[in-house]
N, C-alpha and C. Protein backbone atom coordinates (compact mmCIF):
# COMPACT_ATOMS: atom_id res chain seq x y z
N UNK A 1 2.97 -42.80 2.44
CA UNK A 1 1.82 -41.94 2.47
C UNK A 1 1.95 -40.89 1.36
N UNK A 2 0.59 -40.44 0.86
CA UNK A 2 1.19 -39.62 -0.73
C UNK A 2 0.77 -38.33 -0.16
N UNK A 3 1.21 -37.80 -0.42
CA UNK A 3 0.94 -35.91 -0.09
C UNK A 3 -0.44 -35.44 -0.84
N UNK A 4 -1.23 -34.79 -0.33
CA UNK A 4 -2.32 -34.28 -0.65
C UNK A 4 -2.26 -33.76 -1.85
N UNK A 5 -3.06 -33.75 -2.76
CA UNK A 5 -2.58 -32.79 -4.27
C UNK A 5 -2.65 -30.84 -4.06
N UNK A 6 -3.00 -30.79 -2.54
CA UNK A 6 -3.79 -29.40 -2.31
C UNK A 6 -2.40 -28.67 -2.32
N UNK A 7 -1.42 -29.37 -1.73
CA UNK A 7 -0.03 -29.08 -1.23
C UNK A 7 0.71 -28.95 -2.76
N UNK A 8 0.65 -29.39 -3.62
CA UNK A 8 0.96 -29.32 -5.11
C UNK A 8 0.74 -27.78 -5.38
N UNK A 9 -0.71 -27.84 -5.26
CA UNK A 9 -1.42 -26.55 -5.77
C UNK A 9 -0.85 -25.31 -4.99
N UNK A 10 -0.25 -25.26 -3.19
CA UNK A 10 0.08 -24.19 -2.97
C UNK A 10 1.20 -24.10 -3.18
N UNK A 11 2.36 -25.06 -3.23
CA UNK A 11 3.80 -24.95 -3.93
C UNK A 11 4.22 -24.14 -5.34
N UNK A 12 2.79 -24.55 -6.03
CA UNK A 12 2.89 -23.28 -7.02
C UNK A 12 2.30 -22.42 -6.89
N UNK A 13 1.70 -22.02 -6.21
CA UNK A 13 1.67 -20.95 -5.87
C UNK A 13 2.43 -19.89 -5.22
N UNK A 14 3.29 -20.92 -4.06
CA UNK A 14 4.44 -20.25 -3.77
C UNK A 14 5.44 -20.01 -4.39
N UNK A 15 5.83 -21.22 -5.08
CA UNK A 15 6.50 -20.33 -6.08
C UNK A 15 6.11 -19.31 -7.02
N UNK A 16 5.23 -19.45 -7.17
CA UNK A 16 5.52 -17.91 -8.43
C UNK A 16 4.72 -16.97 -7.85
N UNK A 17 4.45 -16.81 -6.31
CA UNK A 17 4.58 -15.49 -5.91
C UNK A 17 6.09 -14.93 -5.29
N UNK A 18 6.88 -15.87 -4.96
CA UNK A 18 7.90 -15.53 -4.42
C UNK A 18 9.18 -15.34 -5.66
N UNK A 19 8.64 -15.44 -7.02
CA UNK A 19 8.96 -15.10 -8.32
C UNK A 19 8.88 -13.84 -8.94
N UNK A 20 7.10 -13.25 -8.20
CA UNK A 20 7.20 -12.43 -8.69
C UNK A 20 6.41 -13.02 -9.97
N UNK A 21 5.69 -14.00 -9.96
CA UNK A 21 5.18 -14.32 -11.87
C UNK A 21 3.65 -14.29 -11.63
N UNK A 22 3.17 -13.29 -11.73
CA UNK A 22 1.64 -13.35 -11.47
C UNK A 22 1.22 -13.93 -12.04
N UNK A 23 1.54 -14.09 -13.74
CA UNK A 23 0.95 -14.92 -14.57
C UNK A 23 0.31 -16.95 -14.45
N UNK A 24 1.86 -17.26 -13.83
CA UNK A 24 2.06 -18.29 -12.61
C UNK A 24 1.09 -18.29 -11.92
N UNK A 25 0.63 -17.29 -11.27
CA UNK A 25 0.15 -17.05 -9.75
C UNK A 25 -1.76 -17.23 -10.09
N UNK A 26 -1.85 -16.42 -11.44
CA UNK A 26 -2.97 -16.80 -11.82
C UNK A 26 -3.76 -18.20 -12.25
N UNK A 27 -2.73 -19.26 -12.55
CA UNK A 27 -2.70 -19.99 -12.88
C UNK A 27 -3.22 -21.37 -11.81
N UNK A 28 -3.29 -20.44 -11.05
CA UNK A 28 -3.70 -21.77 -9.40
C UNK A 28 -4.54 -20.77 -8.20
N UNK A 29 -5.07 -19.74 -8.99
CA UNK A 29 -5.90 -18.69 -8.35
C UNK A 29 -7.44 -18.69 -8.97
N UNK A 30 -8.86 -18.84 -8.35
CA UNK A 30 -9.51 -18.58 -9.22
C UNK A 30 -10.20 -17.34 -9.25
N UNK A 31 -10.41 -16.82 -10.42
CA UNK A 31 -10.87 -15.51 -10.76
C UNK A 31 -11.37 -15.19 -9.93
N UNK A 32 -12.27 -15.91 -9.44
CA UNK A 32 -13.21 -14.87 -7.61
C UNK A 32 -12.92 -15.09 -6.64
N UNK A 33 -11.63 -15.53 -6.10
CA UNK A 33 -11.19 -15.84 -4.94
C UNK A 33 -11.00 -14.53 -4.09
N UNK A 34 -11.19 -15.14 -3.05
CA UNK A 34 -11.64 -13.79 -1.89
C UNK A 34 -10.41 -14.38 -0.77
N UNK A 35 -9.99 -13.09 -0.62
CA UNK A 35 -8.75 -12.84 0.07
C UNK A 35 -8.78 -11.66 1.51
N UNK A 36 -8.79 -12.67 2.71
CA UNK A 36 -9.07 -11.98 3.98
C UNK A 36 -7.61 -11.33 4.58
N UNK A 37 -7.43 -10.10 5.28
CA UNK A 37 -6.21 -9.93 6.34
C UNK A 37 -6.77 -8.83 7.01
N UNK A 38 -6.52 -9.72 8.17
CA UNK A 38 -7.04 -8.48 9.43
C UNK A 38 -6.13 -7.27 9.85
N UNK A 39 -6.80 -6.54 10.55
CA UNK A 39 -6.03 -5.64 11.62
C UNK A 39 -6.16 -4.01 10.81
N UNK A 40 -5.26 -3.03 10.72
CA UNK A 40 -5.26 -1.34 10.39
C UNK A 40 -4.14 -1.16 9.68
N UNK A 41 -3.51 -1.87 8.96
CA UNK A 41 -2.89 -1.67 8.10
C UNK A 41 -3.29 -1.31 6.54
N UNK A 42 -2.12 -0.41 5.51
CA UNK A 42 -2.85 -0.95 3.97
C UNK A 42 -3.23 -1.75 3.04
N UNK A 43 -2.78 -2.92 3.87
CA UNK A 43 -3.21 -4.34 3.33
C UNK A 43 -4.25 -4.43 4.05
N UNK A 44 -4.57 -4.55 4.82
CA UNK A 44 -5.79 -4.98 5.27
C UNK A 44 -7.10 -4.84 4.65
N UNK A 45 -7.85 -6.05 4.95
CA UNK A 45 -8.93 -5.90 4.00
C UNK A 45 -9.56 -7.12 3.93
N UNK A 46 -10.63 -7.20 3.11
CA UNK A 46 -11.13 -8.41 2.97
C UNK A 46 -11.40 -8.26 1.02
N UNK A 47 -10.63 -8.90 0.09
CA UNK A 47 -11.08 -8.83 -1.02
C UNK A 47 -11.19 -9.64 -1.96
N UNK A 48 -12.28 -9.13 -3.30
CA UNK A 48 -12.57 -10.26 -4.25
C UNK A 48 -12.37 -10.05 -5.70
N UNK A 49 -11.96 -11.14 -5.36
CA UNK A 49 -11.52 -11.77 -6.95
C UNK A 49 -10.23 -11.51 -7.13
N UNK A 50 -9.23 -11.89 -8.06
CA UNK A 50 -8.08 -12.41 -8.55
C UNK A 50 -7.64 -10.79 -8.90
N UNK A 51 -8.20 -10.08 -9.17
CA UNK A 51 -7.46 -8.74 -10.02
C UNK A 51 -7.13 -7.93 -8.04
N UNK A 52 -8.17 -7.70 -7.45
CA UNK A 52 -8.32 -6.78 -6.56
C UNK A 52 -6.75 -7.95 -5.41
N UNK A 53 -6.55 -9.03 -5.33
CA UNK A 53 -6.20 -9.75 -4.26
C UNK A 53 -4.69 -9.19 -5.10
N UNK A 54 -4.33 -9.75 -6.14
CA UNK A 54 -3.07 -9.55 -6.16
C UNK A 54 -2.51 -7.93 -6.61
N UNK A 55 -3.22 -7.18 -6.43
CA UNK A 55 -2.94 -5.72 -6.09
C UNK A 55 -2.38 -5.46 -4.96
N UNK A 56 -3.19 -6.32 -3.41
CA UNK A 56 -2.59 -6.25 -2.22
C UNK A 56 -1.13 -7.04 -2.35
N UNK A 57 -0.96 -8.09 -2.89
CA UNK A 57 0.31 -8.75 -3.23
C UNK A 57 1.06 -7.90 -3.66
N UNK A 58 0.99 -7.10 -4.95
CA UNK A 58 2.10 -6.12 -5.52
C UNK A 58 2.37 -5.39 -4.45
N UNK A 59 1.43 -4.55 -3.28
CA UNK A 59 1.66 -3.60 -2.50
C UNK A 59 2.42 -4.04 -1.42
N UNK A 60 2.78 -5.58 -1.22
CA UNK A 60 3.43 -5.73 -0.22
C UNK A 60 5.13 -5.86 -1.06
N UNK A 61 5.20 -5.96 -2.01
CA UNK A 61 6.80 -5.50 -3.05
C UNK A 61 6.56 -4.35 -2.70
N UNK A 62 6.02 -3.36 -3.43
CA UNK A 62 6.18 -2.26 -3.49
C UNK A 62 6.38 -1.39 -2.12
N UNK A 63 5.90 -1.23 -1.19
CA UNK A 63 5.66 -0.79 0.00
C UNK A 63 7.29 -1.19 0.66
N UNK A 64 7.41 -2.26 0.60
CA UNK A 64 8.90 -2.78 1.09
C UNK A 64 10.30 -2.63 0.42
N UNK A 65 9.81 -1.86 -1.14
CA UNK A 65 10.93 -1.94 -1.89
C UNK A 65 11.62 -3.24 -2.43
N UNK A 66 10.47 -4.17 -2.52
CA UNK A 66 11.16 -5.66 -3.02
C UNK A 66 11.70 -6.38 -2.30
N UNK A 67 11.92 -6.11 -0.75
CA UNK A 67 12.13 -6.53 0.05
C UNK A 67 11.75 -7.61 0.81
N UNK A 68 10.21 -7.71 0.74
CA UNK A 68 9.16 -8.60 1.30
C UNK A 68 9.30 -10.08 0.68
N UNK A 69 10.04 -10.94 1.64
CA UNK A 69 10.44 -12.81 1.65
C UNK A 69 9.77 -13.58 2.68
N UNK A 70 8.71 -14.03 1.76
CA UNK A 70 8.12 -15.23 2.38
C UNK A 70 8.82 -16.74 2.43
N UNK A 71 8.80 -17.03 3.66
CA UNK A 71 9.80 -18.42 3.44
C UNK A 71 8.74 -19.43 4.45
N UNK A 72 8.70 -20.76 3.47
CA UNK A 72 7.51 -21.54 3.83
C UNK A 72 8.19 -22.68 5.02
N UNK A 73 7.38 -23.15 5.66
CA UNK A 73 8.05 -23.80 7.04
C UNK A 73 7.72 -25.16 7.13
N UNK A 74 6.46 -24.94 6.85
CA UNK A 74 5.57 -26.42 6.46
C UNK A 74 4.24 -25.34 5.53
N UNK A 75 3.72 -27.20 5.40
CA UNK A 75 2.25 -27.25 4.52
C UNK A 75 1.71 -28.35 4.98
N UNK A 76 0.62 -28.27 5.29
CA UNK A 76 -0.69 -29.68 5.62
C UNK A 76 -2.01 -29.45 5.69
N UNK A 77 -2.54 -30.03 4.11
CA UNK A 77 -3.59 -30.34 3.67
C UNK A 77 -4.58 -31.35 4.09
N UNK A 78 -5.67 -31.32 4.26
CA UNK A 78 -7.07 -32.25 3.63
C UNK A 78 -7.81 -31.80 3.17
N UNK A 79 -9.17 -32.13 2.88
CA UNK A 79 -9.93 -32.19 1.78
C UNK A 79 -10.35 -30.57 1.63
N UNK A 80 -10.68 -30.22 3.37
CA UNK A 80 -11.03 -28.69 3.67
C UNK A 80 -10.24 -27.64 3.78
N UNK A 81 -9.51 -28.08 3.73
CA UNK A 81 -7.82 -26.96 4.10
C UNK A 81 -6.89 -27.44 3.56
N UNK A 82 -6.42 -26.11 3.26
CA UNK A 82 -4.87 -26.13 3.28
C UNK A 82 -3.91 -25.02 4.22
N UNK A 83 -2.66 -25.81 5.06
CA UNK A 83 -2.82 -24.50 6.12
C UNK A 83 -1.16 -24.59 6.13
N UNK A 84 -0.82 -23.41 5.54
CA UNK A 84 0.70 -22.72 4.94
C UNK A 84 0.80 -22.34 6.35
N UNK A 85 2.34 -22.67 7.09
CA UNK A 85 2.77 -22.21 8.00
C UNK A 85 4.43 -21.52 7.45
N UNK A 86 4.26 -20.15 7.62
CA UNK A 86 5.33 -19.36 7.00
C UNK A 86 6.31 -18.49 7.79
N UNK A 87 7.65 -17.70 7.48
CA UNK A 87 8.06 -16.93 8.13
C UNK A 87 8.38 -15.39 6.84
N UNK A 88 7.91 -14.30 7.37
CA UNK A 88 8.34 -13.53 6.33
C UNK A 88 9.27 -12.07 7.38
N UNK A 89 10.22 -11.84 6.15
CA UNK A 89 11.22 -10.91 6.26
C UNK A 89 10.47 -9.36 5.54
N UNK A 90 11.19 -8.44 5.90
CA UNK A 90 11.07 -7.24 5.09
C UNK A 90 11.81 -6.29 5.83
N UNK A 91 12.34 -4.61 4.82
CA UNK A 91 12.41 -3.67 5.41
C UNK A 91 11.71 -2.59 4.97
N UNK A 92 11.91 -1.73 5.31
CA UNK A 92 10.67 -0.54 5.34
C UNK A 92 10.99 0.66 5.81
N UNK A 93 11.31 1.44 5.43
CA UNK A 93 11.49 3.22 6.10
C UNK A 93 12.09 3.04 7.39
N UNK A 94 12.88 1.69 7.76
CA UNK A 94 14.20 1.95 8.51
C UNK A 94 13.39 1.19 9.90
N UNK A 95 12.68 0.13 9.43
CA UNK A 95 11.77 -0.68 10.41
C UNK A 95 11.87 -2.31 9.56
N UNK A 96 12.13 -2.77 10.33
CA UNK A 96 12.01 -4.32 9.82
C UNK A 96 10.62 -5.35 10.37
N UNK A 97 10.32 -6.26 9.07
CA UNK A 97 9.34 -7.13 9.38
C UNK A 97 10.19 -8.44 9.71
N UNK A 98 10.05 -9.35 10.86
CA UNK A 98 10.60 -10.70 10.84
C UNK A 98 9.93 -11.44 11.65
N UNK A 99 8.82 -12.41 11.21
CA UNK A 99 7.40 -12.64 11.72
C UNK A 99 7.23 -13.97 11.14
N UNK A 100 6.76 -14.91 12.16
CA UNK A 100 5.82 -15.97 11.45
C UNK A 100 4.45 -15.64 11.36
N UNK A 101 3.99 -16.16 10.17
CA UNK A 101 2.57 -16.12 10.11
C UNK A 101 1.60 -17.61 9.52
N UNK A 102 0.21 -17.80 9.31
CA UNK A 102 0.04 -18.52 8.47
C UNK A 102 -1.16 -18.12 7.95
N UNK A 103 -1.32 -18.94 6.67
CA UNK A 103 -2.59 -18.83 5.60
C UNK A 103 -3.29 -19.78 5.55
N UNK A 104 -4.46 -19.83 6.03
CA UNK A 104 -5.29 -20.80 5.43
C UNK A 104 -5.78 -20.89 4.35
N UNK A 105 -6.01 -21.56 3.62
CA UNK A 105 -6.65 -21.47 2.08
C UNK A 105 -8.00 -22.62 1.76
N UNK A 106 -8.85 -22.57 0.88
CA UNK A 106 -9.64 -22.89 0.37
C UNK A 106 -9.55 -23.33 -1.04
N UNK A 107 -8.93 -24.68 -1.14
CA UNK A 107 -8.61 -25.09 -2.79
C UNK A 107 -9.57 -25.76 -3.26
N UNK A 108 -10.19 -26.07 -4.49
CA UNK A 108 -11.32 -26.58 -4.96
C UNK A 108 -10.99 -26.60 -6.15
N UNK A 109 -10.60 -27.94 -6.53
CA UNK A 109 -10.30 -28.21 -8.18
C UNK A 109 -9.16 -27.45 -8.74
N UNK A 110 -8.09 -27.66 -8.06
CA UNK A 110 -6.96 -26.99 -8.18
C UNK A 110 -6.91 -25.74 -8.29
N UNK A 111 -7.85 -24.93 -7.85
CA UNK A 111 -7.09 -23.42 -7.63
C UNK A 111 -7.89 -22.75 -6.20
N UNK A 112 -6.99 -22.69 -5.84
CA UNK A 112 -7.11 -21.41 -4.55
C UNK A 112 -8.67 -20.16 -4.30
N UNK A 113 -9.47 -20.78 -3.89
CA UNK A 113 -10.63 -19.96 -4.22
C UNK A 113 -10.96 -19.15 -2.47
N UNK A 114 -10.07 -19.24 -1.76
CA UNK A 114 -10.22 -18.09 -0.42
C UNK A 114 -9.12 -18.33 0.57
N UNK A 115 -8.54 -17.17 0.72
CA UNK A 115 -7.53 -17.41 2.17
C UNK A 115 -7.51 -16.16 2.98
N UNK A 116 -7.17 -16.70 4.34
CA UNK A 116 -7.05 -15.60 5.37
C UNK A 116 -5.74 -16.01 5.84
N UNK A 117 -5.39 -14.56 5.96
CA UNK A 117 -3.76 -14.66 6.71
C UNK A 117 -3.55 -14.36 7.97
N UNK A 118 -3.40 -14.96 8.90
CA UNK A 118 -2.85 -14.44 10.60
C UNK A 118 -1.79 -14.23 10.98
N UNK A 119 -1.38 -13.49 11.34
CA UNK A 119 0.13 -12.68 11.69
C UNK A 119 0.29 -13.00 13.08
N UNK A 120 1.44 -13.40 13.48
CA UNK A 120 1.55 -13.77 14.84
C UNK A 120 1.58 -12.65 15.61
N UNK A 121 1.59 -11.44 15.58
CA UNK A 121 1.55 -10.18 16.18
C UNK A 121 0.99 -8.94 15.31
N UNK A 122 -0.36 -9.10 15.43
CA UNK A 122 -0.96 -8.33 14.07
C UNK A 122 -0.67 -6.75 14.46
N UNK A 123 -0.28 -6.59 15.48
CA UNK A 123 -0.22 -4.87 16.18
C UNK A 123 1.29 -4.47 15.27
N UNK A 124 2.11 -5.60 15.36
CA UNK A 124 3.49 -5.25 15.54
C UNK A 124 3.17 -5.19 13.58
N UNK A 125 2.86 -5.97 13.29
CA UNK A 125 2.54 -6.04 11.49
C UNK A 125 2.13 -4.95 10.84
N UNK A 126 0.99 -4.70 11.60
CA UNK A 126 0.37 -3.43 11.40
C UNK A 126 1.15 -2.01 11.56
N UNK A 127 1.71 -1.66 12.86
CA UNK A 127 2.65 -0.73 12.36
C UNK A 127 3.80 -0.94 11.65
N UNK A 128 4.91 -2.10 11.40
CA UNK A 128 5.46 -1.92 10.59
C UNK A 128 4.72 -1.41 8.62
N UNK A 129 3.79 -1.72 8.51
CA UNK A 129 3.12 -1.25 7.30
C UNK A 129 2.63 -0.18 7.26
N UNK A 130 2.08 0.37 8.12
CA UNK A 130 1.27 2.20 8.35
C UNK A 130 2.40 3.00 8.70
């Protein structure tokens, strides 16, 4: 059975956010992709396009002190989805993040044009970030 090409497209993506290579990151992002995360945190938000989304990306380095490790668990694609099942680490002003979450995404001609992220405990997410 051959793996979806969608799963291609978020592998690089994961990698070169977990690089740190935006340049990478742009590269399988499209310019107006709209980027959802719920709940009362400073990430939270719903935003568009490629400049405003990976601002929230830098803020989750920055906020954590470089700390913030996404580690991927699975991936499974079709035509309509792609749905990243992840676990991420962090520390923070003497509070730790250690959480599964996942992303759905919206790929269309190889780049990433919308995702929403669900936190398995958006309360507990949320204050670790506020």
């Amino acid at each position: 059975m051959t793996e979806h090409p969608d799963i291609a497209v978020f592998r690089r993506a994961m990698d070169a956010f977990s690089a740190g290579d935006m340049d990478a990151l742009a590269e399988v992002f499209h310019p107006d992709v709209r980027w959802h995360l719920a709940g009362q945190s400073p990430l939270a938000g719903d935003f568009q396009g490629r400049d405003a989304v990976f601002a929230t990306f830098e803020l989750d380095f920055r906020l954590s002190g470089g700390t913030y490790r996404p580690q991927l668990r699975d991936v499974l694609a079709n035509d309509a989805h792609t749905v990243a099942l992840l676990h991420a680490t962090a520390s923070r002003e003497g509070r730790e993040l250690d959480m599964d979450y996942v992303i759905v995404f919206h790929i269309t001609d190889g780049m990433i044009t919308e995702g929403w992220e669900l936190w398995a405990d958006q309360r507990a997410y949320d204050a670790f970030w506020s």
